[in-house]
Protein backbone atom coordinates (compact mmCIF):
# COMPACT_ATOMS: atom_id res chain seq x y z
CA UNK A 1 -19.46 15.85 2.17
CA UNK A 2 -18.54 13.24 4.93
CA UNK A 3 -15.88 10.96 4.40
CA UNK A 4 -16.58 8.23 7.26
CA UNK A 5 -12.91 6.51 8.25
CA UNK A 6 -9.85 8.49 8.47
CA UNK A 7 -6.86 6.27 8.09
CA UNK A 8 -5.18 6.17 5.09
CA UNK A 9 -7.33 6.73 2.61
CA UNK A 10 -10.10 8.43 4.19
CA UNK A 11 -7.81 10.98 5.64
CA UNK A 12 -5.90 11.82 1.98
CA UNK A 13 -9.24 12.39 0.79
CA UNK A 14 -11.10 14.59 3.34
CA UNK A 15 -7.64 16.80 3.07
CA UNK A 16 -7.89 16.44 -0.71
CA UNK A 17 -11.43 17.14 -1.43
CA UNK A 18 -11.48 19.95 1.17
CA UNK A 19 -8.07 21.79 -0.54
CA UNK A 20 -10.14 21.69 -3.66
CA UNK A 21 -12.75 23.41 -2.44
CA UNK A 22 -15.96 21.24 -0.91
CA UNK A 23 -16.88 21.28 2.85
CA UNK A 24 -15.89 18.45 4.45
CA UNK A 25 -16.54 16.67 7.66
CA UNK A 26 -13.93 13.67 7.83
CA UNK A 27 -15.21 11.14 10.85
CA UNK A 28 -13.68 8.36 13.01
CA UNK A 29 -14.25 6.26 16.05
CA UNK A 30 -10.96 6.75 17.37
CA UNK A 31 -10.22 9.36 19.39
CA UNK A 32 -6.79 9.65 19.54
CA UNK A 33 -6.57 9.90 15.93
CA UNK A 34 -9.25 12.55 15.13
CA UNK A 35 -7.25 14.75 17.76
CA UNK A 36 -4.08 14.69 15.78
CA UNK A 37 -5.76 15.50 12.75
CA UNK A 38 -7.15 18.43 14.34
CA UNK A 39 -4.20 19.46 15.43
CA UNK A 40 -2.87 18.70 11.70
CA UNK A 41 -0.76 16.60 12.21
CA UNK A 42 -1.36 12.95 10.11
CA UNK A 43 -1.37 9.84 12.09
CA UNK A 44 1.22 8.05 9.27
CA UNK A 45 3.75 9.53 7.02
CA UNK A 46 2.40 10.39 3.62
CA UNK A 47 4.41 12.99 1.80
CA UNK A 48 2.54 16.71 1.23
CA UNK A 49 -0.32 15.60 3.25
CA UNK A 50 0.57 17.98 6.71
CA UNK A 51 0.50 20.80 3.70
CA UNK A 52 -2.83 20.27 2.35
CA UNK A 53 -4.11 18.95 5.85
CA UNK A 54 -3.36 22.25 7.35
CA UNK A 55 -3.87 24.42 4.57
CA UNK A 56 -7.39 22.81 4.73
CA UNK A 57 -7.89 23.05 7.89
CA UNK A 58 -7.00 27.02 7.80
CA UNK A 59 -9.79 27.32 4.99
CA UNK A 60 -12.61 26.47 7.73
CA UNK A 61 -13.22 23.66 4.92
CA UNK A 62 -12.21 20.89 7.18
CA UNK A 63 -13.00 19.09 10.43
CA UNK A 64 -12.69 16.08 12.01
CA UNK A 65 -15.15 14.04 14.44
CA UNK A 66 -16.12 11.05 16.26
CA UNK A 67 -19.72 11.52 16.25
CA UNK A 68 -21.27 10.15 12.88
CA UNK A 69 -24.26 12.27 13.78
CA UNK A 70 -22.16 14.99 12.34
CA UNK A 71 -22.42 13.23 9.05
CA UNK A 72 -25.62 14.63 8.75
CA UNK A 73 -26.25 17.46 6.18
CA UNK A 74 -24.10 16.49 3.49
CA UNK A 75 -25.02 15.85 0.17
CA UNK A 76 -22.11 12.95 -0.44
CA UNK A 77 -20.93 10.49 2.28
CA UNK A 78 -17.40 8.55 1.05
CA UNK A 79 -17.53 5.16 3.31
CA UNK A 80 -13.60 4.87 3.31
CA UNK A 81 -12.62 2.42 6.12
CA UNK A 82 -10.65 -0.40 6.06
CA UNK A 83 -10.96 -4.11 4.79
CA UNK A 84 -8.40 -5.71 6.55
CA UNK A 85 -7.88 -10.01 5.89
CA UNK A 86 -10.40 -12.06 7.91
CA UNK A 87 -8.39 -13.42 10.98
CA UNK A 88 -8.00 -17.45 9.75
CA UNK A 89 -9.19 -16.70 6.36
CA UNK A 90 -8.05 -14.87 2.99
CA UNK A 91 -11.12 -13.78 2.66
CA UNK A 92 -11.81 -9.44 3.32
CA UNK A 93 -13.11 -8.72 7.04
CA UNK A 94 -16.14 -6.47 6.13
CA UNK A 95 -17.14 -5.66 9.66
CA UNK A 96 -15.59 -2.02 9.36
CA UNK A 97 -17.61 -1.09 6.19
CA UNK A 98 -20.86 -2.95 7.20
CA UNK A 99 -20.54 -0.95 10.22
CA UNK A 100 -20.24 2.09 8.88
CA UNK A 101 -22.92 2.12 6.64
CA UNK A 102 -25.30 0.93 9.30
CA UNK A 103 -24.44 4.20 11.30
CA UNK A 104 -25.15 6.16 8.41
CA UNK A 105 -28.37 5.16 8.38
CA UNK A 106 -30.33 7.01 10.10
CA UNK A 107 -28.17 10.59 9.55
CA UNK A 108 -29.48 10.59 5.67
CA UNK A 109 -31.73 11.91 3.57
CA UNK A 110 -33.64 11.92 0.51
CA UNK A 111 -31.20 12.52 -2.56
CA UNK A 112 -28.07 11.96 -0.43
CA UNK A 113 -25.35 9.90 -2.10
CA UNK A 114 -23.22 7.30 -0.29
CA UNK A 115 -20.02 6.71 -1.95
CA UNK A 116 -17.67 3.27 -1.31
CA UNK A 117 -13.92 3.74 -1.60
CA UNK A 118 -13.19 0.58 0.01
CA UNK A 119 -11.80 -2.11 -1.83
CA UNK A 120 -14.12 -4.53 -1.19
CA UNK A 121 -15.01 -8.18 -2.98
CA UNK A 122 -17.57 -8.39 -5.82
CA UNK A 123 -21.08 -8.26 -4.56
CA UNK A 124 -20.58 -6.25 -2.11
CA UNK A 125 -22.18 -2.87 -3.52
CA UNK A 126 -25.08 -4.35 -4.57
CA UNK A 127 -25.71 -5.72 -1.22
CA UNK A 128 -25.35 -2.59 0.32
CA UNK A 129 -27.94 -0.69 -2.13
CA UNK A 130 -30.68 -3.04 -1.16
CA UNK A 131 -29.82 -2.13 2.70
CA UNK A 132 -29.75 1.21 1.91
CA UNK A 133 -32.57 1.59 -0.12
CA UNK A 134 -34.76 -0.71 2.46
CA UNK A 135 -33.79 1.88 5.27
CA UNK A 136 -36.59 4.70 3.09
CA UNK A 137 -34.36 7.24 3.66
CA UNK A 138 -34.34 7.84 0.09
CA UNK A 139 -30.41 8.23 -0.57
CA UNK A 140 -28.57 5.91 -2.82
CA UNK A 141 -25.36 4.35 -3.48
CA UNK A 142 -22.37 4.49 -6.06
CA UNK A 143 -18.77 2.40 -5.67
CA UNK A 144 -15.65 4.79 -6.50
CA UNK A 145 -12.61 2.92 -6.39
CA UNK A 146 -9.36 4.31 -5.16
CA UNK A 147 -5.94 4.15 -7.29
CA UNK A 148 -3.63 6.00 -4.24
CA UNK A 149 -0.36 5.12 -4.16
CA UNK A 150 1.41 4.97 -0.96
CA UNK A 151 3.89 7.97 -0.79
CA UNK A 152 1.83 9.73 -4.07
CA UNK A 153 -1.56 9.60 -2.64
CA UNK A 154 -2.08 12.98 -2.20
CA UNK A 155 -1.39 13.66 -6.22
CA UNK A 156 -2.92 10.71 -6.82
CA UNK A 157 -6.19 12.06 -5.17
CA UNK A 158 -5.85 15.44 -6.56
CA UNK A 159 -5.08 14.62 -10.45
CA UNK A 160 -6.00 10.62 -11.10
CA UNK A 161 -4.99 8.72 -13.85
CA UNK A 162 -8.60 7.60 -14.04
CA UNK A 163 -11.89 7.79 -12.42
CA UNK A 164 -14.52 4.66 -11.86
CA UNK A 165 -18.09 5.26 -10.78
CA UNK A 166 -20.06 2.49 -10.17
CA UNK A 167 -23.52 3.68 -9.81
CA UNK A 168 -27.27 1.79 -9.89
CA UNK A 169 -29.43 1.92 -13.59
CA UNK A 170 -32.07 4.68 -14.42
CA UNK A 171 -32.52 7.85 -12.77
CA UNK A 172 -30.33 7.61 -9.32
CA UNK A 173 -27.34 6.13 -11.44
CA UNK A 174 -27.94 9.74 -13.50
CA UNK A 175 -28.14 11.74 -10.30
CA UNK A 176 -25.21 9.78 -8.81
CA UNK A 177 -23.14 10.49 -11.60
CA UNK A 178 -24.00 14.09 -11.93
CA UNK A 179 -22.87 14.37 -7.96
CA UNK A 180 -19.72 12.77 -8.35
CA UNK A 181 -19.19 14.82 -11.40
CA UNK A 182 -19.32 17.66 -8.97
CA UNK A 183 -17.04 15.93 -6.80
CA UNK A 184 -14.26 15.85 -9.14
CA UNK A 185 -15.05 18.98 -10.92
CA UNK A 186 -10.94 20.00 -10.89
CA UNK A 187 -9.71 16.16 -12.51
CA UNK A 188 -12.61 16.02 -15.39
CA UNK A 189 -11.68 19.51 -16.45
CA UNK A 190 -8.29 18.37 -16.54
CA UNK A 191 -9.18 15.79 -18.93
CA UNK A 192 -9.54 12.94 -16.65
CA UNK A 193 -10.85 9.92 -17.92
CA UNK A 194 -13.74 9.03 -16.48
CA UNK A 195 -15.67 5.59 -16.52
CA UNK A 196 -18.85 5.34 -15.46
CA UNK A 197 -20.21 1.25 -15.39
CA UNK A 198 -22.10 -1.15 -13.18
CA UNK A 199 -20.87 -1.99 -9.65
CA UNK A 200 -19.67 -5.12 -9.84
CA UNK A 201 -17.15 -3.50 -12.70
CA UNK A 202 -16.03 -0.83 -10.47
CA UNK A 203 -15.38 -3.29 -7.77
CA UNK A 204 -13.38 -5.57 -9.69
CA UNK A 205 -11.41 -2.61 -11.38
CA UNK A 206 -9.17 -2.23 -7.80
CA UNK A 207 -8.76 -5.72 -7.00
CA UNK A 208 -8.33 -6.54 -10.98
CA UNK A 209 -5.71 -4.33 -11.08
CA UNK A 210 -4.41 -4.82 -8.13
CA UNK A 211 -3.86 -8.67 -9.05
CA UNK A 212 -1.93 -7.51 -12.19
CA UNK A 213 0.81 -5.54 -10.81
CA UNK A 214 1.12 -8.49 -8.17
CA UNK A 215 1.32 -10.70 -11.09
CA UNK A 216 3.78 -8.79 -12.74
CA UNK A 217 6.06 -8.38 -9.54
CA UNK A 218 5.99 -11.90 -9.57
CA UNK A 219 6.69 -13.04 -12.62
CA UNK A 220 9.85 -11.40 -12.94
CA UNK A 221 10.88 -12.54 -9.24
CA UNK A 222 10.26 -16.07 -11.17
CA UNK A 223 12.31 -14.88 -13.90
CA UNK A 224 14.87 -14.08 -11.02
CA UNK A 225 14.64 -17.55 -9.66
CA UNK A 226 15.63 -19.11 -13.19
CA UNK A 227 18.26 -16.54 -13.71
CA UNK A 228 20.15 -17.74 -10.36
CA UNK A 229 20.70 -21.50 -11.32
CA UNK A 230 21.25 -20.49 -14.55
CA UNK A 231 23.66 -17.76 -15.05
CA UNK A 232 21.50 -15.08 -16.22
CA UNK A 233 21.48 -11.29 -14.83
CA UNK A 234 17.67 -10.41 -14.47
CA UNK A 235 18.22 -6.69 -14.81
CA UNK A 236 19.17 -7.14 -18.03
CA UNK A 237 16.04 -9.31 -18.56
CA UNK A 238 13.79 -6.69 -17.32
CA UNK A 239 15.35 -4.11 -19.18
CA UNK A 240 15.06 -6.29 -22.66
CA UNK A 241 11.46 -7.32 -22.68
CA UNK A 242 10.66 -3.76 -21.03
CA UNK A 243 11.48 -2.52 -24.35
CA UNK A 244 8.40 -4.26 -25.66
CA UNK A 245 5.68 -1.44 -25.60
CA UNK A 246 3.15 -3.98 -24.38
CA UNK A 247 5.07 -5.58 -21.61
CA UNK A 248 6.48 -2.49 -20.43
CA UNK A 249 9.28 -1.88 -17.49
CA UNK A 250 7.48 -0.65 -14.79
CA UNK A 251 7.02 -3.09 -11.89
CA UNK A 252 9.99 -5.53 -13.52
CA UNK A 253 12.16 -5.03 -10.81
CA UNK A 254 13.45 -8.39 -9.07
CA UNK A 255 13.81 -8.16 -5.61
CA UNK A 256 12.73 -9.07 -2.75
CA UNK A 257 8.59 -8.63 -3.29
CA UNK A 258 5.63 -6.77 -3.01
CA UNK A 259 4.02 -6.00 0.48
CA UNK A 260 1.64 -3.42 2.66
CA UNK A 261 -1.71 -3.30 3.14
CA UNK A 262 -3.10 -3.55 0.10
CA UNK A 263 -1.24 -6.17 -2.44
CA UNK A 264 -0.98 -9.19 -0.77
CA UNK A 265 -4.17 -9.09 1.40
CA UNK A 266 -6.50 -8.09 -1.51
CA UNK A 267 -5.29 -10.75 -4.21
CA UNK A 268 -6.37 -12.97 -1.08
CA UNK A 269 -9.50 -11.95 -0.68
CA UNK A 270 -10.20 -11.85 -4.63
CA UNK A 271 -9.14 -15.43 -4.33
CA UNK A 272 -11.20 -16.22 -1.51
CA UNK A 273 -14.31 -14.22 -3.34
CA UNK A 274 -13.75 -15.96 -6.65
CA UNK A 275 -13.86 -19.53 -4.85
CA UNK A 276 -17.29 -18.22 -3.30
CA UNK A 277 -18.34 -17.62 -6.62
CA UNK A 278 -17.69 -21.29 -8.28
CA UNK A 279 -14.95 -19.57 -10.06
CA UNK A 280 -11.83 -20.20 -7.96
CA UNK A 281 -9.90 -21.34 -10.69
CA UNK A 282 -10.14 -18.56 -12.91
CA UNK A 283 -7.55 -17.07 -10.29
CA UNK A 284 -6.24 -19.79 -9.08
CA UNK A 285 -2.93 -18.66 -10.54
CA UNK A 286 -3.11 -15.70 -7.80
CA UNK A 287 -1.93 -18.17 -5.30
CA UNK A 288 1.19 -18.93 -7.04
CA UNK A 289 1.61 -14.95 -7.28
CA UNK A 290 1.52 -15.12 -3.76
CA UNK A 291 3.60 -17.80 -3.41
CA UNK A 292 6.43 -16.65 -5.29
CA UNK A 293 6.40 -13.60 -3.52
CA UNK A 294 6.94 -15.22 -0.18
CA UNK A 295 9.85 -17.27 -1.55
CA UNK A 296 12.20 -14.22 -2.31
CA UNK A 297 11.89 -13.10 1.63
CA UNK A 298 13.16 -16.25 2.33
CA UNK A 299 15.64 -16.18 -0.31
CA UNK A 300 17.21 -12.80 0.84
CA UNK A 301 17.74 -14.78 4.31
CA UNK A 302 18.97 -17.52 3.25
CA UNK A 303 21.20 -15.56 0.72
CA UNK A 304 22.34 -13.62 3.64
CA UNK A 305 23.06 -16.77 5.94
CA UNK A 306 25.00 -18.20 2.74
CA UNK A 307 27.21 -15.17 2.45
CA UNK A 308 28.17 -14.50 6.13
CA UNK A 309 31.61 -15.40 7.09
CA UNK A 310 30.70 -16.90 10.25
CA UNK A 311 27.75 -18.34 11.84
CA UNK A 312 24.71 -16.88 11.86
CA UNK A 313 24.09 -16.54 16.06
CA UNK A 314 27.58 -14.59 15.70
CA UNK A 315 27.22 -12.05 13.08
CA UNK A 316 25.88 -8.62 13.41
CA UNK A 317 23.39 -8.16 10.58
CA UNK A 318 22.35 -4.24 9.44
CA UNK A 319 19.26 -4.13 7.80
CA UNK A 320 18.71 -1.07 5.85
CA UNK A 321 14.36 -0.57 5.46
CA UNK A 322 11.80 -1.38 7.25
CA UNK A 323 8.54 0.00 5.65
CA UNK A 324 6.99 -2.12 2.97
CA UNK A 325 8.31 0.98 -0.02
CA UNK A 326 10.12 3.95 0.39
CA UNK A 327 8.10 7.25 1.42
CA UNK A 328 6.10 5.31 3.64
CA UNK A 329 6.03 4.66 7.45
CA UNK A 330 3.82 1.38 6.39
CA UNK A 331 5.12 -1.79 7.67
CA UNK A 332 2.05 -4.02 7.14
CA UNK A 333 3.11 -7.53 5.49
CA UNK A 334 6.69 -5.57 4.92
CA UNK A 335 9.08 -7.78 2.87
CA UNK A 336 11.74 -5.86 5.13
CA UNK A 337 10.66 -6.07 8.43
CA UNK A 338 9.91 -9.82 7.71
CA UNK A 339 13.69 -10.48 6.84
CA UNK A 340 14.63 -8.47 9.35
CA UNK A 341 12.08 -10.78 12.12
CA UNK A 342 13.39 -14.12 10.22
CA UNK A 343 16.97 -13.69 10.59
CA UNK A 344 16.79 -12.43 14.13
CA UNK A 345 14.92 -15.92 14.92
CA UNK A 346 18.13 -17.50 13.41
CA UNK A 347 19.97 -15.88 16.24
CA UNK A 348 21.62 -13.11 14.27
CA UNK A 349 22.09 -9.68 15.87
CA UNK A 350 19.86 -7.80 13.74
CA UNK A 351 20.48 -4.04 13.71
CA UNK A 352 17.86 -2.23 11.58
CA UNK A 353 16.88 1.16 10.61
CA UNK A 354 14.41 3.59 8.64
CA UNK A 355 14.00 7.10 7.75
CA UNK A 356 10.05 6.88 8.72
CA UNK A 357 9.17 2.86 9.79
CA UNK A 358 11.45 2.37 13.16
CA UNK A 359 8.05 3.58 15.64
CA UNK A 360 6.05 1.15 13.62
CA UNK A 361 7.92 -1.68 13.39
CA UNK A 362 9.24 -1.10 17.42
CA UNK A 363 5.81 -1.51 17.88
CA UNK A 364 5.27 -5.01 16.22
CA UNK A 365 8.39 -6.28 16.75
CA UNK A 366 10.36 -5.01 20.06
CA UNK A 367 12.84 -7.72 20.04
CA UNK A 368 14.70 -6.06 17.14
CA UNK A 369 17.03 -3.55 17.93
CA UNK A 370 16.62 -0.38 15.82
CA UNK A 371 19.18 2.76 15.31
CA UNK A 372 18.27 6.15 13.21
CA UNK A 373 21.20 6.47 12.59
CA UNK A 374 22.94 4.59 9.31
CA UNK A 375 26.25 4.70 10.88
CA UNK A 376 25.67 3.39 13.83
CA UNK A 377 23.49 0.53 11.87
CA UNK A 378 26.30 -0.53 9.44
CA UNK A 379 29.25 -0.18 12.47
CA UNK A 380 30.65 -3.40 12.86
CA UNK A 381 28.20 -5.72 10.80
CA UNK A 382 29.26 -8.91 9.45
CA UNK A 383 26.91 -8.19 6.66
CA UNK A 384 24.42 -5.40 5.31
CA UNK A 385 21.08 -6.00 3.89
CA UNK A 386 18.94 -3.34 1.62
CA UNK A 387 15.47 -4.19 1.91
CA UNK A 388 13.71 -0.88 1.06
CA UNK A 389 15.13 1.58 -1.71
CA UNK A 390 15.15 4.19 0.32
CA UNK A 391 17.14 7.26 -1.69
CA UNK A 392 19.14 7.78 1.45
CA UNK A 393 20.08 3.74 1.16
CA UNK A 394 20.59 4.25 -2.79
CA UNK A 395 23.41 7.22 -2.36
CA UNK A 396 25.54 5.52 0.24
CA UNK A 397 29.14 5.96 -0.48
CA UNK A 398 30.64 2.16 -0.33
CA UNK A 399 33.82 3.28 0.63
CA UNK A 400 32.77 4.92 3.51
CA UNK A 401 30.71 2.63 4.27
CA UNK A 402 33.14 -0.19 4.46
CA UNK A 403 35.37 1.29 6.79
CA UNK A 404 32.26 1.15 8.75
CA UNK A 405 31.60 -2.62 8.86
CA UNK A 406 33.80 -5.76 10.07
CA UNK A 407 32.84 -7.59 6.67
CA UNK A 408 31.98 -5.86 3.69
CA UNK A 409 29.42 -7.98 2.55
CA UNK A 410 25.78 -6.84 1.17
CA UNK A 411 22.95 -8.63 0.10
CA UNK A 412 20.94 -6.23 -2.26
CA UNK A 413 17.45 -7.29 -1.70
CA UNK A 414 15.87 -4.82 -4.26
CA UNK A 415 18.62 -4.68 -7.08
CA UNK A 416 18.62 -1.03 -6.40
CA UNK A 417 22.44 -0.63 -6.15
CA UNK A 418 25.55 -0.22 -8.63
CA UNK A 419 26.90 -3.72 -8.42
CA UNK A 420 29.86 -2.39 -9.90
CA UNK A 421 31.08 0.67 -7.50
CA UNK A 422 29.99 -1.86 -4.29
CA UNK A 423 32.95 -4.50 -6.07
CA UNK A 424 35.11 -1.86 -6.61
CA UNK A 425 35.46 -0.51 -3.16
CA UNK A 426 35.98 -4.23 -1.82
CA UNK A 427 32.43 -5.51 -1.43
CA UNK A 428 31.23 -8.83 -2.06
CA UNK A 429 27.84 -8.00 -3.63
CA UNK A 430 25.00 -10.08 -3.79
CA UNK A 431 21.82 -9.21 -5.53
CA UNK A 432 18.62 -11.28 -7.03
CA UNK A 433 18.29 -12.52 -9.77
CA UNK A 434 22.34 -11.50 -10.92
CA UNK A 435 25.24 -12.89 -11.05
């Protein structure tokens, strides 16, 4: 198989597919980053992907290219670039996949299957069948959905907690199926479930889903919003209608939001695609979503500029995360980097740091100043912000880390911390949503 794209995705995936067995040519038009794959060493942090990336690799079941000529030969070709937000629109930018579909062209052959990971908007698949099956070359088209997780991706590609074809009607929807069956040999034996629908279904399953953990993010930051004027502790909330088995208490934590590269840019574009459609208002609630989650950055800032004992353009502020979540180096429309930007425009001396994010975020944002070290980062602040629940963050003793600062103050932007053991060594805590 080719996989064509190796960035996120389509690098987990040639490393995955190839440590479970298939022959895999993973292609890219950058350079610089098919030569560090080569070499086996990922472009990004993604925990166990250097071990299945080189164990690959050692196999002789793995290479990387630049040439999409190379693509030719394989039975299965996984189109797994990105979709990045249209500059001056919500809407998806769909110049990466359209590209590389169009080089594909004219490496296939009869019987060949091309595969979209891409989250992409509704439509899309379809419109790519008819150009591939106008080209004659005979191959055909299914959508395939990812479900990766950043910092689980490489379990989540190995053993899913579903699988989605979307494949055409008749006869090459059978042979598509029976391919990707192949595929994923290892998951179906495992039980996997499998769905195998239309392709507008299996496009909508990613961004559908997608726009329900947003949703759900959200509505408890709006739960955290109501708690603060009111009295109420939000944890507490959480916790009690978690206990409801179909509510649930996974992804009802307050904090400071959702971010990366895939939440807030594809409950955009779904927007953007639905108003297309003549159904904008179907989803119209998605921009509230997105508004809500916008409002707690700026609440953590502001909650930080309330707390500080002296002005703003004289405090030293640590900020403790940078990436969007913790096991990631990802700080693409990071909740932490942007309080970390917005507080330095107030004047502050921002002091920041990350166990993997500091080379990414230097890179967007060089006017922040950025230790490794924690120490260093809390010595002398006027106040310390937790923006990503890193365990390293978590497990900080308070104690020692108040004979570290000049005020013990800290703004818990994730509710990840014992509020209790912070007060008791002399903090003044502040979290979301709490008292």
């Amino acid at each position: 198989m080719s996989v064509i794209g190796c960035g996120y995705l389509g690098a987990v995936h040639a490393s995955a597919m190839a440590e479970l067995g298939h022959d895999v040519v993973g292609i890219d038009v950058d350079p610089s980053k098919i030569a560090l794959l080569t070499n086996c060493t990922p472009p990004f942090f993604e925990p166990g992907l250097p071990e299945i990336l080189t164990s690959a690799m050692a196999s002789g079941r793995l290479r990387f290219s630049t040439d999409i000529a190379d693509a030719a030969g394989s039975d299965v070709h996984f189109i797994a670039v990105g979709t990045p937000q249209k500059p001056g629109s919500h809407a998806a930018d769909m110049r990466f996949v359209d590209a590389a579909v169009d080089a594909l062209l004219p490496h296939l052959a009869p019987g060949n299957l091309v595969v979209g990971k891409s989250t992409v908007p509704v439509g899309t698949a379809a419109r790519l069948a008819d150009v591939i099956t106008a080209s004659g070359t005979g191959a055909h088209l299914a959508w395939n959905p990812e479900f990766l997780r950043e910092g689980f991706a490489v379990a989540d590609t190995v053993s899913p907690d579903r699988l989605v074809y979307g494949v055409p009607t008749g006869e090459a929807g059978e042979r598509a199926t029976a391919l990707l069956n192949e595929v994923y040999a290892v998951a179906l034996a495992a039980s996997t479930p499998l769905v195998v629908t239309d392709y507008a279904t299996a496009e909508l399953v990613k961004v559908s889903a997608n726009a329900f953990l947003a949703t759900k993010i959200s509505f408890i930051n709006a739960m955290a919003e109501i708690a603060e004027v009111s009295g109420a502790d939000v944890t507490q909330l959480a916790d009690a209608i978690g206990f409801d088995a179909r509510i649930g208490r996974k992804f009802l934590n307050a904090g400071v939001g959702f971010g990366g590269g895939c939440l807030p840019k594809d409950i955009r574009a779904f927007t953007a695609r639905a108003e297309e459609l003549g159904r904008g208002e179907s989803v119209a609630f998605l921009k509230e979503v997105d508004a809500i989650n916008l409002r707690r950055r700026q609440r953590v800032v502001d909650l930080t500029v309330e707390a500080l004992a002296r002005p703003v353009h004289t405090s030293k502020v640590a900020i403790l995360g940078l990436s969007f979540k913790p096991n990631s180096d990802d700080v693409r429309d990071s909740p932490a980097l942007d309080v970390a930007v917005q507080l330095h425009g107030l004047g502050a001396g921002v002091v920041a740091t990350d166990p993997e994010g500091i080379a990414n975020a230097r890179a967007r944002h060089p006017q922040l100043n950025y230790e490794v070290s924690v120490e260093e980062t809390l010595r002398g602040a006027d106040a310390v912000v937790l923006v990503t629940e890193w365990p390293e963050f978590r497990t900080i003793d308070p104690i020692w880390a108040a004979n570290l600062v000049r005020t013990p103050i800290i703004v818990d932007g994730r509710n990840a911390l014992d509020a209790v053991a912070w007060r008791a060594a002399g903090w003044t805590y502040y979290g979301l949503g709490r008292p």
